[in-house]
Protein backbone atom coordinates (compact mmCIF):
# COMPACT_ATOMS: atom_id res chain seq x y z
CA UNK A 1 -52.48 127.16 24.85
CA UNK A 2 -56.29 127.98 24.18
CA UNK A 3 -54.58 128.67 20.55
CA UNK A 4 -54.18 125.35 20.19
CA UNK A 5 -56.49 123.72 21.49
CA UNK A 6 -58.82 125.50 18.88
CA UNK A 7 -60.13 128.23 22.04
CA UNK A 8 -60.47 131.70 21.01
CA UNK A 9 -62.42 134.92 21.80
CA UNK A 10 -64.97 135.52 18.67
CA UNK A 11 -64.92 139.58 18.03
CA UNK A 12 -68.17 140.71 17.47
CA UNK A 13 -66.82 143.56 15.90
CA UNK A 14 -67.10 141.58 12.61
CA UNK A 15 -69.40 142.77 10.26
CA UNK A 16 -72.41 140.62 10.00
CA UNK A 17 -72.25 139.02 13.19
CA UNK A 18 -73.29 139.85 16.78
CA UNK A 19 -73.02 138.20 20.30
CA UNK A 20 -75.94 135.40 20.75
CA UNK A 21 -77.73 134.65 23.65
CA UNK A 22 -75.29 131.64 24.51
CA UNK A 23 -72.23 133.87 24.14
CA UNK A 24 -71.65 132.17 20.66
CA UNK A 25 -71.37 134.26 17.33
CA UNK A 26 -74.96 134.90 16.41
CA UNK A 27 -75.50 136.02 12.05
CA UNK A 28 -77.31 139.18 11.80
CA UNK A 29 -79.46 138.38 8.81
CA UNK A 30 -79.95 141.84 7.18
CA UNK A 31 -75.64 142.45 7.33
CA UNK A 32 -75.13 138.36 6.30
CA UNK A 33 -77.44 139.42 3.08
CA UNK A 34 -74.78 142.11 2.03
CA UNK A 35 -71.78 140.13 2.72
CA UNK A 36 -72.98 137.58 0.39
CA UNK A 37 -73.97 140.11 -2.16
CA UNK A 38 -70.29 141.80 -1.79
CA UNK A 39 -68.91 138.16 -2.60
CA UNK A 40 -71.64 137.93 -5.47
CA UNK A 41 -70.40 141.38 -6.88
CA UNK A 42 -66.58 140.22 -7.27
CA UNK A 43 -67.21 136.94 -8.56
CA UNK A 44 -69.63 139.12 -11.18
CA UNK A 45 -66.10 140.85 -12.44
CA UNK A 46 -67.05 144.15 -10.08
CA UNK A 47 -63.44 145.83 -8.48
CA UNK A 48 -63.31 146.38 -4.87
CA UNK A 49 -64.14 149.80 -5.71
CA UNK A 50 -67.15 149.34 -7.84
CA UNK A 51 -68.27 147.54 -4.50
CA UNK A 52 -67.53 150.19 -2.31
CA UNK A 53 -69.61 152.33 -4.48
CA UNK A 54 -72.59 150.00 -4.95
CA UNK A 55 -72.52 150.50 -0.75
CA UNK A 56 -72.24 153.79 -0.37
CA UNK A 57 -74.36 154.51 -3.35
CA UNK A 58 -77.39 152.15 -1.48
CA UNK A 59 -76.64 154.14 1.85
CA UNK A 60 -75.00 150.81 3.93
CA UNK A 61 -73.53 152.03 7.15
CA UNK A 62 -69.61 150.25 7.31
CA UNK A 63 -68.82 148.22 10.08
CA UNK A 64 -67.87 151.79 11.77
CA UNK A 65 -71.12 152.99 11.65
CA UNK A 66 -70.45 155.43 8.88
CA UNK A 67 -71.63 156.46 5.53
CA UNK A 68 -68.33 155.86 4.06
CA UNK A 69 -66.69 152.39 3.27
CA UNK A 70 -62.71 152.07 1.92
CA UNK A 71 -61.17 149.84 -0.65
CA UNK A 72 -59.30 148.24 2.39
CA UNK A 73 -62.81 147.11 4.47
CA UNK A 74 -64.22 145.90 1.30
CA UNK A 75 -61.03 143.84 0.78
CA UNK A 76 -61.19 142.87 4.53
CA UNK A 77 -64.42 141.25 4.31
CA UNK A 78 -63.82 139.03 0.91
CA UNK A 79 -60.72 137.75 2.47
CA UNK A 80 -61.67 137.35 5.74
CA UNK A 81 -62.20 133.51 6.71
CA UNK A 82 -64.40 133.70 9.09
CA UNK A 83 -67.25 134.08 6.46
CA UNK A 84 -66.59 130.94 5.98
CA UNK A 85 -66.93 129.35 9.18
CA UNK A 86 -63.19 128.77 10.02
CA UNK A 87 -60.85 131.44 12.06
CA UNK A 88 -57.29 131.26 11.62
CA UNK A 89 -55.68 132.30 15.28
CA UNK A 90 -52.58 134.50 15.86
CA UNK A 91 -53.23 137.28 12.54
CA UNK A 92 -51.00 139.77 15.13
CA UNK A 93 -49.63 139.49 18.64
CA UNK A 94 -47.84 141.33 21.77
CA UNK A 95 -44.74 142.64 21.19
CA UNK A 96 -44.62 144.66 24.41
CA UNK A 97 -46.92 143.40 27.04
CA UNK A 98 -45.95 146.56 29.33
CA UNK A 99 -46.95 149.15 26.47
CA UNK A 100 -49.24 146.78 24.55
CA UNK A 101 -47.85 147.11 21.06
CA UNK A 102 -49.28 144.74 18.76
CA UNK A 103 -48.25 143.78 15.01
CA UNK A 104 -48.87 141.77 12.52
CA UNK A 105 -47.88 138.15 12.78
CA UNK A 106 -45.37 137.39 9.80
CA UNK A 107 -43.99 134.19 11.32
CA UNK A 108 -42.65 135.30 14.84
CA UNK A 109 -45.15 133.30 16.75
CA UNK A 110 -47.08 130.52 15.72
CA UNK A 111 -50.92 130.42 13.79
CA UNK A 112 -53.53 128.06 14.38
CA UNK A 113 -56.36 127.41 11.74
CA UNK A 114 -59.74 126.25 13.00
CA UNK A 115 -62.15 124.87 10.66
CA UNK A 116 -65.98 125.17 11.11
CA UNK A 117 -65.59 127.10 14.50
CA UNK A 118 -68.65 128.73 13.88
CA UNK A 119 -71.59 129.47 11.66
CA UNK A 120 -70.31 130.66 8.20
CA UNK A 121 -72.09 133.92 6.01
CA UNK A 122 -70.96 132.62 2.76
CA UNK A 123 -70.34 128.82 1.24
CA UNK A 124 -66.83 127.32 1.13
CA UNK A 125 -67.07 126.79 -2.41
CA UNK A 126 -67.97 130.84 -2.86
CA UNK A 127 -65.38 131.94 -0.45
CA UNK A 128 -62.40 129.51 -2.41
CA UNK A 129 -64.01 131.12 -5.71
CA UNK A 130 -63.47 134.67 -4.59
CA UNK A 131 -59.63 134.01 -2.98
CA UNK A 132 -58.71 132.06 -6.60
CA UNK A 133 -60.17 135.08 -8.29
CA UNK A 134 -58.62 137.84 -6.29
CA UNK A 135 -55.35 135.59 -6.57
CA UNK A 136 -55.97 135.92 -10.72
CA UNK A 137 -56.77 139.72 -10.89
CA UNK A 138 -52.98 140.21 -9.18
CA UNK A 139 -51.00 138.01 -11.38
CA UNK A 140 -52.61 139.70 -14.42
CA UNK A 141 -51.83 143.10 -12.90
CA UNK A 142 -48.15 142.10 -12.19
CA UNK A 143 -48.11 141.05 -15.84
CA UNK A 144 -49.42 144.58 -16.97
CA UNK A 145 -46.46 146.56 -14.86
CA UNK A 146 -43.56 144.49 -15.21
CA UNK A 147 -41.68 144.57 -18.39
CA UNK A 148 -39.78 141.15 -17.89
CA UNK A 149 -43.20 139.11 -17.23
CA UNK A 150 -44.34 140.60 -20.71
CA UNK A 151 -46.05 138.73 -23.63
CA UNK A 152 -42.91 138.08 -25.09
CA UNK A 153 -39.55 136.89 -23.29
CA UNK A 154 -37.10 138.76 -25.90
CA UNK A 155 -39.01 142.13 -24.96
CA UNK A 156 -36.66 144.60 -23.13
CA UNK A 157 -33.20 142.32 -23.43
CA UNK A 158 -32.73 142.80 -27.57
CA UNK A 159 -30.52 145.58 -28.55
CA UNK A 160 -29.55 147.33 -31.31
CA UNK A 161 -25.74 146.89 -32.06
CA UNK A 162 -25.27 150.08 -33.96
CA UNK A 163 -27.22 153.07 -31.59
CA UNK A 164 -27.81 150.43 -28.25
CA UNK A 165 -31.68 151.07 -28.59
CA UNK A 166 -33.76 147.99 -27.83
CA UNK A 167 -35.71 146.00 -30.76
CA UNK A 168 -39.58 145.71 -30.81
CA UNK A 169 -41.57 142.83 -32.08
CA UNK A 170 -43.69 144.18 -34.94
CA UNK A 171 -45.81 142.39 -37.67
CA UNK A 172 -45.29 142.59 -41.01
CA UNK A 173 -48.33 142.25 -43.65
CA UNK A 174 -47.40 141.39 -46.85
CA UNK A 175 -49.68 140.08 -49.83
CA UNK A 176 -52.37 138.59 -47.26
CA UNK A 177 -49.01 136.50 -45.26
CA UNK A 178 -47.80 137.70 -42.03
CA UNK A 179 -44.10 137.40 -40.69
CA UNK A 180 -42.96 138.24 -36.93
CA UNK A 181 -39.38 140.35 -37.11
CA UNK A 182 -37.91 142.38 -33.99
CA UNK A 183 -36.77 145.56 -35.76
CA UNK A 184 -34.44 148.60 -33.53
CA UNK A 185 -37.11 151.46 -32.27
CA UNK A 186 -34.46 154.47 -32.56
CA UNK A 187 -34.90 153.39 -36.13
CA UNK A 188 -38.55 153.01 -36.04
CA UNK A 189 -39.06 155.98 -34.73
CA UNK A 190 -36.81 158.34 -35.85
CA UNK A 191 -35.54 156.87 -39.31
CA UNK A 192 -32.44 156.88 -40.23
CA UNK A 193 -31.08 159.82 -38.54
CA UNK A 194 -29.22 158.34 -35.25
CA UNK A 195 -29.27 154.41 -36.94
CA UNK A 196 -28.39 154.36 -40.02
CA UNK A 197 -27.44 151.12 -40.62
CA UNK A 198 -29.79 148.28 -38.02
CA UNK A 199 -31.09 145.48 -39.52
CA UNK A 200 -34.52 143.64 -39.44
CA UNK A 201 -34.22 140.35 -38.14
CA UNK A 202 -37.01 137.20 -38.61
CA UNK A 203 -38.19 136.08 -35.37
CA UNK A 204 -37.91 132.32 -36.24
CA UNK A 205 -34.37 132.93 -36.78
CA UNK A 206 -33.55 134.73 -33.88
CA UNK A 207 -35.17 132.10 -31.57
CA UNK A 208 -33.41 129.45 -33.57
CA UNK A 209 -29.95 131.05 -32.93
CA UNK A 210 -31.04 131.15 -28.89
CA UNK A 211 -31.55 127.50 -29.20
CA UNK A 212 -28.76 126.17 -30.94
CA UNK A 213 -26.29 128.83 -28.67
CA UNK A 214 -27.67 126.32 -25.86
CA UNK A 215 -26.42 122.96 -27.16
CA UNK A 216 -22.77 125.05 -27.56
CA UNK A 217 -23.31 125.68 -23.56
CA UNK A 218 -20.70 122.96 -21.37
CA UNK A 219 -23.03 120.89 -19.73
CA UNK A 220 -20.64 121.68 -16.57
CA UNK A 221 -20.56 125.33 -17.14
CA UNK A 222 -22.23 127.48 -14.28
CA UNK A 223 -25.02 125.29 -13.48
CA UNK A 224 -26.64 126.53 -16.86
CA UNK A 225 -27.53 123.31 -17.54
CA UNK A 226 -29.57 122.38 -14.63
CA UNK A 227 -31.07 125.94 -14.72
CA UNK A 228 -32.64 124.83 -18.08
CA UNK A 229 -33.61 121.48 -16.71
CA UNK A 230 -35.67 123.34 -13.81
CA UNK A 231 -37.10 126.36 -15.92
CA UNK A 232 -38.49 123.29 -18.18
CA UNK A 233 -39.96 121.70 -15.18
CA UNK A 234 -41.87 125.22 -14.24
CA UNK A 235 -42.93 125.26 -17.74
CA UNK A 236 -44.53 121.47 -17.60
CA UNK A 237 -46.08 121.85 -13.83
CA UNK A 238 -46.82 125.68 -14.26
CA UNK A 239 -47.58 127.07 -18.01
CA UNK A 240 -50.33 127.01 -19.60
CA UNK A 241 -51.39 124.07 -21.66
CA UNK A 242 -47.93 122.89 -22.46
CA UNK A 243 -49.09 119.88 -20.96
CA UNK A 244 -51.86 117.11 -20.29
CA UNK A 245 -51.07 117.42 -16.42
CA UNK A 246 -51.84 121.21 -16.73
CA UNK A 247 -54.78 120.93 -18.98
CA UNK A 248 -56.12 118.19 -17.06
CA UNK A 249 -56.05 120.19 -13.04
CA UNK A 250 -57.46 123.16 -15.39
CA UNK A 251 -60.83 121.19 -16.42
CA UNK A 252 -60.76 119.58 -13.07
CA UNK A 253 -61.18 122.73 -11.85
CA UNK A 254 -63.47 123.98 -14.27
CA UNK A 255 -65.83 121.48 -13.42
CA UNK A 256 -65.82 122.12 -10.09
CA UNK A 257 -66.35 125.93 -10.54
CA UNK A 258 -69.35 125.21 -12.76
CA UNK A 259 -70.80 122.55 -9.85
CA UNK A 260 -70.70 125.51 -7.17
CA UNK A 261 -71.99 127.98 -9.90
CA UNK A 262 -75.12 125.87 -10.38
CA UNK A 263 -76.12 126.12 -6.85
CA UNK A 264 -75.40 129.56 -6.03
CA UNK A 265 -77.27 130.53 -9.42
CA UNK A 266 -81.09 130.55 -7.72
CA UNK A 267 -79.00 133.25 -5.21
CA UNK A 268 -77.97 136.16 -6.71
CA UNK A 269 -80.32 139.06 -7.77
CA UNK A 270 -78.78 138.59 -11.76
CA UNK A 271 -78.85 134.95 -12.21
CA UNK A 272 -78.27 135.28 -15.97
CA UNK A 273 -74.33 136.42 -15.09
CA UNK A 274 -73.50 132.99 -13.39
CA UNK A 275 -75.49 131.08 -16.61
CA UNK A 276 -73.34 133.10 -18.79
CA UNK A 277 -70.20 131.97 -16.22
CA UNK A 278 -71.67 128.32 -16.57
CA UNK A 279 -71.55 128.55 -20.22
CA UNK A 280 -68.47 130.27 -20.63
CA UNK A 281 -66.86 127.68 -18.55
CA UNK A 282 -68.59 124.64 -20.17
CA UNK A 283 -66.85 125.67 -23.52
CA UNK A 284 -63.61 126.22 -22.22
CA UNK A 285 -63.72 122.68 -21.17
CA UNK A 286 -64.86 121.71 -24.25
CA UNK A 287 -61.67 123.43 -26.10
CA UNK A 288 -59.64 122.12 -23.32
CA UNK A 289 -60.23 118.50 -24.02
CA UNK A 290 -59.81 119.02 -27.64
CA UNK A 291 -56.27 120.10 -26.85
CA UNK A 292 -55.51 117.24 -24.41
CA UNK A 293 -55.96 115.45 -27.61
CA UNK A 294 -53.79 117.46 -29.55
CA UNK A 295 -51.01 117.60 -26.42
CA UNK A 296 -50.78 114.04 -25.97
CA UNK A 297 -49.19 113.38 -29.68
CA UNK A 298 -45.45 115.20 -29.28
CA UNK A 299 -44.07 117.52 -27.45
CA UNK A 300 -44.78 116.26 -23.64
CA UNK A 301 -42.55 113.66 -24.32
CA UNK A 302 -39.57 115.46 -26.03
CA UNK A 303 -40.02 117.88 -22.66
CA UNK A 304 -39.28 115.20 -20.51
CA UNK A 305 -36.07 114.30 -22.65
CA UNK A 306 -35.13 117.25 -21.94
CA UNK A 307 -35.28 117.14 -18.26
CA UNK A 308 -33.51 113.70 -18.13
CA UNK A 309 -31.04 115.25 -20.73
CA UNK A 310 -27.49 115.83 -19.26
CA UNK A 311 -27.13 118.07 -22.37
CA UNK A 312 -27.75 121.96 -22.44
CA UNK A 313 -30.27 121.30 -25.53
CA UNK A 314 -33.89 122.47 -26.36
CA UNK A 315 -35.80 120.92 -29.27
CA UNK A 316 -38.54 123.50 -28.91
CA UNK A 317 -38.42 126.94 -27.89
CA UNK A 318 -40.55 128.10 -24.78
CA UNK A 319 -40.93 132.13 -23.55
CA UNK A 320 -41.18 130.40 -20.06
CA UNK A 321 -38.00 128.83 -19.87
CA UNK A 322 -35.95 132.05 -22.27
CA UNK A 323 -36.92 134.23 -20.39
CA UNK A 324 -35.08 133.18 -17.46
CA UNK A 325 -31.78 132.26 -19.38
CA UNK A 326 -31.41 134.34 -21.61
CA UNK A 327 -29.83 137.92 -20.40
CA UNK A 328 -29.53 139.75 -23.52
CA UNK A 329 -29.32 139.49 -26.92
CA UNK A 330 -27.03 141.96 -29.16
CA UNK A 331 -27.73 142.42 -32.74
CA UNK A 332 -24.41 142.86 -34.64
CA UNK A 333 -25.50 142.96 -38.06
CA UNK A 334 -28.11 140.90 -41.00
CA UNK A 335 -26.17 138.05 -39.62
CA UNK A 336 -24.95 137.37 -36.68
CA UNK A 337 -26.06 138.13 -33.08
CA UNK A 338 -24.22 138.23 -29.77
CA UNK A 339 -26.39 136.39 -26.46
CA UNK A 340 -25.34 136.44 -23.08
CA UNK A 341 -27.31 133.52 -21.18
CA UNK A 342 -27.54 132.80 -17.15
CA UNK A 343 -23.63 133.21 -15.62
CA UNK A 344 -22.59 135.56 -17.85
CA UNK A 345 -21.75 133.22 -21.16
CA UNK A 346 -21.74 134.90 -24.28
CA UNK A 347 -21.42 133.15 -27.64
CA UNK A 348 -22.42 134.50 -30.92
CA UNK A 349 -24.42 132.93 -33.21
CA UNK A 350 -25.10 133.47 -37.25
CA UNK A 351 -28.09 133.81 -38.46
């Protein structure tokens, strides 16, 4: 009940504060001043363990009292709200009152978020900065380890008809011009000895076959159709400048970033990192409104066709969307290719 009503005992365990005369959380100065720096240090492109050395290496006592910090505390503190002057209530609770166990809280009781419940360390605007920047570092690190979020859609799902190896997207230089094929990797590798006979195949026509497969597709068949209606959707609302929406919340948001980064600039002990930040983000809005120009002429509006289409049809081909249709893609010979899209419909296409 206290939960709710926004009542809650403030541990003064947490680094950087103690217990003030009035019983209310009271900032220790000296601990507040490395807080903030740890927050600097991340938004400054530091790890979480570059900033557990640049403690231990200026002799910082943890919250534990020891000479030693982890990746974990360090992690703790920069996503910890109450730096920021709110407490969300409920993290864990009881699940045994006679033993006391205690766990985490993944949705078996309720949470209660109080805003401005006391005194915050760091700004709003640097504590948002920090969670959209940890938030970034793991997507990009997903990307990195996970072959079917790679660069390319068709990476890891086109094989080799002959030895069943998959193809690799390589670049061919020719006379100053330069022409994307996929070409088998037992071949690449090893020559002809295991694959004698696999073809190199142009990347424009291979996307072109996956396209025109679609418009082949039974609008009624499997739900493939509205499958590519909502990966298109992702692609408008989600990928990157495929779209004016998209480009437009991106500059929003760069000009709110560089806002905060002008006051926090007179702060930190290397001011010329956040002017380079500034300046890094002032040109990226720059290029970004140059392609909401460009954006605005074509393809926005043959996306949204698409969406209102009751046909299985793409007029443009989009990694976003492929990747999560296509299943595989066999290459038979020069000529002709076997896909399997989404419900297990194969048609083969010349190319």
């Amino acid at each position: 009940m206290g939960y709710k009503k926004g009542k809650f005992q403030f541990s003064f365990s947490l680094y950087g504060y103690k217990r003030g005369q009035n019983g209310q959380p009271e900032i220790i100065p000296e601990k507040a001043a490395i807080v903030r720096k740890m927050f600097h240090l991340y938004l400054e492109g530091n790890s979480l363990n570059d900033i557990r050395k640049w403690l231990e290496e200026n002799e910082i006592e943890s919250p534990m009292g020891k000479d030693e910090w982890t990746v974990n505390v360090v992690s703790g503190i920069l996503k910890n709200e109450k730096y920021k002057g709110d407490a969300l209530l409920q993290k864990t609770y009881t699940v045994d009152y006679l033993t006391g166990t205690v766990a985490k809280n993944r949705g078996e009781v309720a949470q209660y978020y109080v805003e401005n419940s006391h005194q915050g360390i760091v700004s709003r605007e640097i504590f948002d900065m920090v969670q959209d920047e940890i938030k970034r570092r793991k997507n990009s690190s997903v990307g990195k380890s996970n072959s079917y979020s790679s660069q390319y859609a068709l990476t890891g799902i086109v094989f080799c008809g002959e030895c069943g190896a998959n193809y690799r997207r390589v670049t061919w230089a020719r006379d100053g011009k330069k022409k994307i094929v996929w070409r088998c990797m037992e071949r690449l590798e090893n020559g002809i000895r295991n694959c004698k006979n696999s073809p190199t195949i142009y990347e424009d026509k291979l996307k072109d076959a996956i396209l025109s497969g679609l418009s082949q597709i039974s609008p009624d068949v499997s739900g493939v159709a509205e499958m590519v209606k909502s990966e298109i959707g992702t692609v408008i609302h989600k990928n990157d400048e495929q779209n004016e929406y998209t480009i437009k919340a991106k500059i929003k948001k760069l000009e709110k970033e560089i806002r905060v980064l002008n006051q926090i600039v007179n702060e930190a002990d290397d001011n010329q990192v956040y002017l380079n930040k500034i300046k890094e983000c002032e040109d990226e809005v720059t290029r970004l409104n140059s392609k909401l120009i460009e954006c605005s002429k074509c393809e926005m509006n043959d996306i949204e066709y698409l969406i209102n289409s009751n046909e299985v049809n793409m007029l443009y081909y989009f990694d976003a969307v492929v990747r999560n249709i296509v299943e595989s893609v066999l290459v038979i010979s020069q000529n002709k290719i076997k896909i399997k899209y989404v419900g297990g419909i194969e048609i083969t296409k010349s190319i």
